[in-house]
N, C-alpha and C. Protein backbone atom coordinates (compact mmCIF):
# COMPACT_ATOMS: atom_id res chain seq x y z
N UNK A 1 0.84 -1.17 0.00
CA UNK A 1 0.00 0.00 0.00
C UNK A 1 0.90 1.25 0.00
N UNK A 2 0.45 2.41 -1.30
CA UNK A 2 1.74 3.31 -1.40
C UNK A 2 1.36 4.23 0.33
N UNK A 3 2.59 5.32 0.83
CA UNK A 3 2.14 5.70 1.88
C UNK A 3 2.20 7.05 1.49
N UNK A 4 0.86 7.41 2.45
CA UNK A 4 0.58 8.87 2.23
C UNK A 4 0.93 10.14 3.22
N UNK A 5 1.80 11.18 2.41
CA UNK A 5 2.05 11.50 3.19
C UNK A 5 1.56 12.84 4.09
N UNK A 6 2.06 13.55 5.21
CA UNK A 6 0.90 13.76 6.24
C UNK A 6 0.70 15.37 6.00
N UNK A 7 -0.23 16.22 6.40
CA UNK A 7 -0.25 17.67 6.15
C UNK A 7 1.00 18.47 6.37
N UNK A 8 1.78 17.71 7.17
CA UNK A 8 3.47 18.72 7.88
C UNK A 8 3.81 18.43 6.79
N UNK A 9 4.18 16.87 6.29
CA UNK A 9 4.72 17.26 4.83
C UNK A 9 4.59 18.00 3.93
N UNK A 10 3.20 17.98 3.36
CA UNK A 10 3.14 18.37 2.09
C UNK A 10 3.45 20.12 2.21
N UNK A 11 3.02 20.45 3.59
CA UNK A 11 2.95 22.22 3.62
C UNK A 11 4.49 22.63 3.79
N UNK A 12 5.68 21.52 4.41
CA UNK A 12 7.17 21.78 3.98
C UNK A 12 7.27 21.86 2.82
N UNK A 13 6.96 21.23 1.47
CA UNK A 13 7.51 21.14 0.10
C UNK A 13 6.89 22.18 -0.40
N UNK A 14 6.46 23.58 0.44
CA UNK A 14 5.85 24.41 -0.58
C UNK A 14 7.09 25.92 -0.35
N UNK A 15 7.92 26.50 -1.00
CA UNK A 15 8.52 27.15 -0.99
C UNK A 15 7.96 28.56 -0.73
N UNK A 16 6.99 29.08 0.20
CA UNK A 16 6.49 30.30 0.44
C UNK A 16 5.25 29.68 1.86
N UNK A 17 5.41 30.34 2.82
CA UNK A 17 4.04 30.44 3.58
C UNK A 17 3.03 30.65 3.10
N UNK A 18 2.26 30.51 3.04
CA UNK A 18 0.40 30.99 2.72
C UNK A 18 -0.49 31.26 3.56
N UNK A 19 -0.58 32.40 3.46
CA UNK A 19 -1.59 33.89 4.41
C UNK A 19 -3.27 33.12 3.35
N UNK A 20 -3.71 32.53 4.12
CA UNK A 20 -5.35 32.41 3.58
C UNK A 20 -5.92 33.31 4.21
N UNK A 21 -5.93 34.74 3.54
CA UNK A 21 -7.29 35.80 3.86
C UNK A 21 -7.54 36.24 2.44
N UNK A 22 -8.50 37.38 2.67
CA UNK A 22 -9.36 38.11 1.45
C UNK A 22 -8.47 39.33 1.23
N UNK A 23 -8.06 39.67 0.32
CA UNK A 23 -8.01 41.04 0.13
C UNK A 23 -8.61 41.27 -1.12
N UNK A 24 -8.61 42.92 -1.57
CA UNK A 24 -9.20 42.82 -2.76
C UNK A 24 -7.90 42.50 -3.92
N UNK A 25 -8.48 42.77 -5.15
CA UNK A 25 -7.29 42.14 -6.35
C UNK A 25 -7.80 43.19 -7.26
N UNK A 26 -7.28 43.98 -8.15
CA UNK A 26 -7.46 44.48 -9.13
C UNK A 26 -6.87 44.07 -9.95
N UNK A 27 -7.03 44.02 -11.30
CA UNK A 27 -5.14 43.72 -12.47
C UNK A 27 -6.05 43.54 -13.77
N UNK A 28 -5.34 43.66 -14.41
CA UNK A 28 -5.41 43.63 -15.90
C UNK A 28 -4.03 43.06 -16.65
N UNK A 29 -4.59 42.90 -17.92
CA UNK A 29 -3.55 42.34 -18.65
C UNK A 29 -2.31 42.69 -19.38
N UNK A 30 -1.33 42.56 -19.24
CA UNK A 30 -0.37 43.24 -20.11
C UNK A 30 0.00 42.79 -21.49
N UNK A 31 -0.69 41.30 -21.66
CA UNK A 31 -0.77 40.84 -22.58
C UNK A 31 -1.29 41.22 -23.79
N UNK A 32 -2.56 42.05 -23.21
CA UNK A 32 -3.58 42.58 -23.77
C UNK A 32 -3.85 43.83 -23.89
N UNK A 33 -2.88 44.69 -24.06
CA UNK A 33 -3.07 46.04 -23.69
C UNK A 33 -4.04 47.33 -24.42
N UNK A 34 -3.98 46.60 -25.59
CA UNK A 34 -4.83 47.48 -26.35
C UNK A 34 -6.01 46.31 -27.42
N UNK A 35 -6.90 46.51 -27.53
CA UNK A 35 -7.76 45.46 -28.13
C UNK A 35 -8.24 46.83 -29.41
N UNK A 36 -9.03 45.72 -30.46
CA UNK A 36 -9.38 46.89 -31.42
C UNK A 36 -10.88 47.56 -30.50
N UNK A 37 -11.06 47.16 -29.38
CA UNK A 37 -12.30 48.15 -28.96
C UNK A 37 -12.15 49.05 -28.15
N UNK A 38 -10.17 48.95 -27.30
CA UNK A 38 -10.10 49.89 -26.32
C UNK A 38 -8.61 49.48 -25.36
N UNK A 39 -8.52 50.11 -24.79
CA UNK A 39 -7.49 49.08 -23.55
C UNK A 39 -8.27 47.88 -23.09
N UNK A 40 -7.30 47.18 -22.51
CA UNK A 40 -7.66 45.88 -21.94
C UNK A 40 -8.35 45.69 -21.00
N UNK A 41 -9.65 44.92 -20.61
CA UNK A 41 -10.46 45.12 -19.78
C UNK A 41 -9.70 45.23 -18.24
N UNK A 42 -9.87 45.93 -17.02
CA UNK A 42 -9.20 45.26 -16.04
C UNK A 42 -10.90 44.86 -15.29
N UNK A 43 -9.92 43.77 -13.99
CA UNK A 43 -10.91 43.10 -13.53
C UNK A 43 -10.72 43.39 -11.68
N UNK A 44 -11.80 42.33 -11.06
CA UNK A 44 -11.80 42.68 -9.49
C UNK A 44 -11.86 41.64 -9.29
N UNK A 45 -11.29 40.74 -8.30
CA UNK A 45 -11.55 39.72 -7.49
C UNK A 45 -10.82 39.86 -6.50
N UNK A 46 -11.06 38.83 -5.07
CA UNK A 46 -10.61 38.82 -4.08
C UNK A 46 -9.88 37.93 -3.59
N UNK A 47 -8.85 37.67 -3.23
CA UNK A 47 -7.85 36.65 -2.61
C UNK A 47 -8.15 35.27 -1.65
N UNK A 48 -8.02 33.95 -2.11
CA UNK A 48 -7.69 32.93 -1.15
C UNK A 48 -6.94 33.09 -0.61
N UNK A 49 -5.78 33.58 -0.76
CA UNK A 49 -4.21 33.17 -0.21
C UNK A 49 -3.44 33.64 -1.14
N UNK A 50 -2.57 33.83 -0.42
CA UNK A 50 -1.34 34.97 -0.54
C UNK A 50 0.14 34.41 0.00
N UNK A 51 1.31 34.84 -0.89
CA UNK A 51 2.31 34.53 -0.34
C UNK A 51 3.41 35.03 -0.66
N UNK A 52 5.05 35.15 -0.63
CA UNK A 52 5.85 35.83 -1.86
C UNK A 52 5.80 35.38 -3.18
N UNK A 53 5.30 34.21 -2.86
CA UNK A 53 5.74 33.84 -4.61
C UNK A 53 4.06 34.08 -5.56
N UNK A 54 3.31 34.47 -4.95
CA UNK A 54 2.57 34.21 -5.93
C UNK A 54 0.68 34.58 -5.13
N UNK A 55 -0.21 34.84 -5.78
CA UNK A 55 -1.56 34.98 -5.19
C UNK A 55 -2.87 34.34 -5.81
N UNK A 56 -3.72 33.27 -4.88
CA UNK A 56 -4.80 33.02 -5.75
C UNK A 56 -5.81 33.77 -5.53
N UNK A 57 -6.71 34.30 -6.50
CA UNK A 57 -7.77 34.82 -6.44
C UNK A 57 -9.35 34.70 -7.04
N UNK A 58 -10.08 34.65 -6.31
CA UNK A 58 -11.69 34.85 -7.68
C UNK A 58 -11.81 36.10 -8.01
N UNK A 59 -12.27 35.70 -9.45
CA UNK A 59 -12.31 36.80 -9.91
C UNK A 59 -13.75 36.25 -10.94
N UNK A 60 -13.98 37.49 -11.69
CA UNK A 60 -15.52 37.39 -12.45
C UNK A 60 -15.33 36.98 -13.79
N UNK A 61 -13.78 37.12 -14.64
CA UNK A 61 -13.15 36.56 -15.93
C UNK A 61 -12.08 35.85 -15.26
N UNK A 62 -12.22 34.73 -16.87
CA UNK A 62 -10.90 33.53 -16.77
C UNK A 62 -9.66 34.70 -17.41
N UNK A 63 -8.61 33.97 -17.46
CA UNK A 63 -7.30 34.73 -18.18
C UNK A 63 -6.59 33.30 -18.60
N UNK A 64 -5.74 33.75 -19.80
CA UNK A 64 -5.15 32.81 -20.06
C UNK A 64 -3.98 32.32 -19.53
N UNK A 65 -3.98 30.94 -19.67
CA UNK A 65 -2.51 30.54 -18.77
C UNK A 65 -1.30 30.69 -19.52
N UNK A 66 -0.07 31.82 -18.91
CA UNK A 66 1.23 32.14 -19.38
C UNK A 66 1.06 34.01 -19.36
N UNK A 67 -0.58 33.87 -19.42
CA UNK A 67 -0.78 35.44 -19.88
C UNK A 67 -0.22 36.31 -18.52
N UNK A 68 0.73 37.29 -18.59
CA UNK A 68 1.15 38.19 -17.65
C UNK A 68 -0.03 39.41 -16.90
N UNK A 69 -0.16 39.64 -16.06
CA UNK A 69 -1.14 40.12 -15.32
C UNK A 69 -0.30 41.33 -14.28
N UNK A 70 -0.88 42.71 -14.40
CA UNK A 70 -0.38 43.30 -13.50
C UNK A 70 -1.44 43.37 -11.97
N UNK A 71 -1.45 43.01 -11.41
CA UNK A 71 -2.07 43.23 -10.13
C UNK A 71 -1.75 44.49 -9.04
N UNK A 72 -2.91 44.54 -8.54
CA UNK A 72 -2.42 45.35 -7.05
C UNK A 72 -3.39 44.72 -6.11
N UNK A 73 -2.68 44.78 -4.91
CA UNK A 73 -3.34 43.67 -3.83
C UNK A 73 -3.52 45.15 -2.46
N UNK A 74 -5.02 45.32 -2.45
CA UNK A 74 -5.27 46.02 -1.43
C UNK A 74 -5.12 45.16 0.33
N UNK A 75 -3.94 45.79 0.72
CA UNK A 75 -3.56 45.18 2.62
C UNK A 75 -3.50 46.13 3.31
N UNK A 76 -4.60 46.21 4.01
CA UNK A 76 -4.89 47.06 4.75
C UNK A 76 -3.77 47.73 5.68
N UNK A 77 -2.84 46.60 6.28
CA UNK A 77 -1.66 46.68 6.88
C UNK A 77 -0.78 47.69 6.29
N UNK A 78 -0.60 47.54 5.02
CA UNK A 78 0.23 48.22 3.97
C UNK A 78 -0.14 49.49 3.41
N UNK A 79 0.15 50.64 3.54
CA UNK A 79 -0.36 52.17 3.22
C UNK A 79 -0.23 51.53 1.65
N UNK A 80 -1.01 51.58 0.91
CA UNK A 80 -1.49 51.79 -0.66
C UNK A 80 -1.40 50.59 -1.36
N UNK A 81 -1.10 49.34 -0.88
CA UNK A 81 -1.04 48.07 -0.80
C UNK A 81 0.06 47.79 -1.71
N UNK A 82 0.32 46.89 -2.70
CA UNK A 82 1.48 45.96 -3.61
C UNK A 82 0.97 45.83 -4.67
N UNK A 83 1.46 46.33 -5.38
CA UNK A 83 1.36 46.07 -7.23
C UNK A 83 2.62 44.75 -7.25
N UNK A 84 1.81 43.91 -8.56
CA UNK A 84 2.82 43.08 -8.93
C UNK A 84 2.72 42.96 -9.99
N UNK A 85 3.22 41.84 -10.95
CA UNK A 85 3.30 41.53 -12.15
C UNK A 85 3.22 39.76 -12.31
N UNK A 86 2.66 39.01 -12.27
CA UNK A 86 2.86 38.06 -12.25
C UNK A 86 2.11 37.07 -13.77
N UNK A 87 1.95 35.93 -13.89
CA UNK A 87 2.15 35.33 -14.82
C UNK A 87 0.78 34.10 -14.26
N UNK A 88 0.38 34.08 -15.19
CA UNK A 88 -1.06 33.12 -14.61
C UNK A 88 -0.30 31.86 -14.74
N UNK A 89 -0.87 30.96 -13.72
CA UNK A 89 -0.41 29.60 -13.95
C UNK A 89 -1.38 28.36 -13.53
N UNK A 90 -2.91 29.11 -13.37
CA UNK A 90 -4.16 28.08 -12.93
C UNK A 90 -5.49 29.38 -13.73
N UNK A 91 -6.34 28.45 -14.30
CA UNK A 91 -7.21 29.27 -14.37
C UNK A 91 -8.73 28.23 -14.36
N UNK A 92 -9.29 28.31 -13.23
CA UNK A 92 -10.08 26.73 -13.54
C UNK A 92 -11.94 27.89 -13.02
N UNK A 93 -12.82 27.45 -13.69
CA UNK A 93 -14.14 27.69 -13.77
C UNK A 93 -14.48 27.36 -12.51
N UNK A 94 -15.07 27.87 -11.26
CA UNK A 94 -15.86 27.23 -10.51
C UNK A 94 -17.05 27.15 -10.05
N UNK A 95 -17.65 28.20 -10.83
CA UNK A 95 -19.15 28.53 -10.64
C UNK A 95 -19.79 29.40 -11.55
N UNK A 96 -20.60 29.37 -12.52
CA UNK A 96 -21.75 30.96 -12.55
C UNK A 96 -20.99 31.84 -13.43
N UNK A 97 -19.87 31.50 -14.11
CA UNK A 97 -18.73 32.45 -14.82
C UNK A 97 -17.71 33.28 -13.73
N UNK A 98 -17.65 32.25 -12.70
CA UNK A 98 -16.26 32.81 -12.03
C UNK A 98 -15.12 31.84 -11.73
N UNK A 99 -13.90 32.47 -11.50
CA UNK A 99 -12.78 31.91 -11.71
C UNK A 99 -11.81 31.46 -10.98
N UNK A 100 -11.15 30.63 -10.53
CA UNK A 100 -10.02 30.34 -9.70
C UNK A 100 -8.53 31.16 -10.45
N UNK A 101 -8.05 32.30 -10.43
CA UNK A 101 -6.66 32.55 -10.82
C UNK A 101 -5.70 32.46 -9.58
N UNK A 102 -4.53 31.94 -10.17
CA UNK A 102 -2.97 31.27 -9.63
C UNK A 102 -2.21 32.49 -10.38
N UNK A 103 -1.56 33.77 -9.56
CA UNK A 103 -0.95 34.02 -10.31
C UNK A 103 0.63 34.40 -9.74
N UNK A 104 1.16 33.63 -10.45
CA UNK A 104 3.00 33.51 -9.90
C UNK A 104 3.37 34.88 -10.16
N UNK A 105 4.26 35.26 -8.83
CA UNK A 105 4.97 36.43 -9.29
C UNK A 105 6.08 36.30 -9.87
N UNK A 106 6.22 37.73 -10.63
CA UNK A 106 7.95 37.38 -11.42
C UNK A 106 8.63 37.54 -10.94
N UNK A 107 9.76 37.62 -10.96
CA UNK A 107 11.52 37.89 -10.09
C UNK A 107 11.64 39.51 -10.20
N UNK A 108 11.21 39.96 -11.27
CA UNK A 108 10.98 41.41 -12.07
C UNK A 108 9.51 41.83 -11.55
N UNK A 109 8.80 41.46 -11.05
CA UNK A 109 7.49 41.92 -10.64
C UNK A 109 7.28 42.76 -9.31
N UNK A 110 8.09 43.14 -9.02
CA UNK A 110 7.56 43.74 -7.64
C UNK A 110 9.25 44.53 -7.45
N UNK A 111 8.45 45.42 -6.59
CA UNK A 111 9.60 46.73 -6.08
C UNK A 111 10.19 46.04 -4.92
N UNK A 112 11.41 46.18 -4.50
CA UNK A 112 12.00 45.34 -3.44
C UNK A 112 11.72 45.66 -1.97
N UNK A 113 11.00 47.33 -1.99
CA UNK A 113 10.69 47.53 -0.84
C UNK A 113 8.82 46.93 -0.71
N UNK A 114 7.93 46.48 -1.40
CA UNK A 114 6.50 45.84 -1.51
C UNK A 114 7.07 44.49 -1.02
N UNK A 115 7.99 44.08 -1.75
CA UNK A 115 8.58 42.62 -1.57
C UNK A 115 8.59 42.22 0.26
N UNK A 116 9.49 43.55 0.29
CA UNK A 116 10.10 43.54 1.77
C UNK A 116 8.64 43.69 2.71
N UNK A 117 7.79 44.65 2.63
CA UNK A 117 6.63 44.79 3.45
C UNK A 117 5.44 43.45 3.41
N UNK A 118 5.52 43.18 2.34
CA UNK A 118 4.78 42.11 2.10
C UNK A 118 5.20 40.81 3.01
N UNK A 119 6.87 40.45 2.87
CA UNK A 119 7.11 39.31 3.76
C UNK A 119 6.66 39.88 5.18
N UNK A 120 7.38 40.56 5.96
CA UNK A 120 6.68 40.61 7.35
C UNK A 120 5.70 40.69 7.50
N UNK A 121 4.61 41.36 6.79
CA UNK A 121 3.14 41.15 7.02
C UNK A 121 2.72 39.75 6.86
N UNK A 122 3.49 38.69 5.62
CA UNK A 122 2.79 37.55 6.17
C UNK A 122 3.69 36.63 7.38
N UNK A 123 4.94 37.05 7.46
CA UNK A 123 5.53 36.27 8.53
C UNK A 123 5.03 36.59 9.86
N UNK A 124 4.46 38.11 9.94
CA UNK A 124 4.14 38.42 11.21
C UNK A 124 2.38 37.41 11.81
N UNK A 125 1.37 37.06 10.74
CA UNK A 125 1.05 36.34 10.87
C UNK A 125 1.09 34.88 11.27
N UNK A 126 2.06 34.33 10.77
CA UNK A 126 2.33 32.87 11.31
C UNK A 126 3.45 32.91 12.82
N UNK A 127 3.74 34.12 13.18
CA UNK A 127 4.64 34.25 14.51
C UNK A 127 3.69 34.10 15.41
């Protein structure tokens, strides 16, 4: 019988903590910047979880996977919250025309001082 292994495991093999709260999400596409009807739609959804490397969110549109996404993540903690840039890497339907987005941040996506405020706000959580 293969063996399975236990929640301590699997949450060691994940290279970032994960803050499961709401914040809001704004972002749009950079992929998409200009369409023949206008700029690129931007959208709103709100956060599962959060971490350095990356944020999932619902949102009301799918996006495509690879497609680059600029975000800003309203934290209350944080005077004017974190813009990022990240790169979709889940986009799955879960209801009614709304969406599960995964979106990885880039190495190039974020200012080093957002970077920096962002980790203690979620490390100060798990302390």
């Amino acid at each position: 019988m293969p063996e399975q292994a236990s929640p301590v495991e699997i949450v060691e093999k994940r290279r970032f903590l994960r803050l499961n709260d709401y914040f809001k999400v704004t972002f749009r596409s950079l992929d998409r910047q200009v369409s023949p009807t206008g700029p690129a739609p931007e959208g709103v959804g709100y956060s599962k979880n959060l971490s350095l490397g990356g944020v999932c969110f619902i949102a009301d549109g799918p996006a495509q996977i690879g497609e680059q996404l600029l975000a800003h993540v309203e934290i209350p903690e944080i005077e004017g919250g974190i813009s990022v840039v990240g790169e979709v890497v889940r986009c799955v339907e879960i209801k009614h025309a709304r969406y599960e987005l995964a979106l990885r941040f880039l190495p190039t996506g974020t200012d080093e001082r957002s970077r920096d405020q962002l980790e203690l706000f979620i490390y100060k959580h798990f302390v």
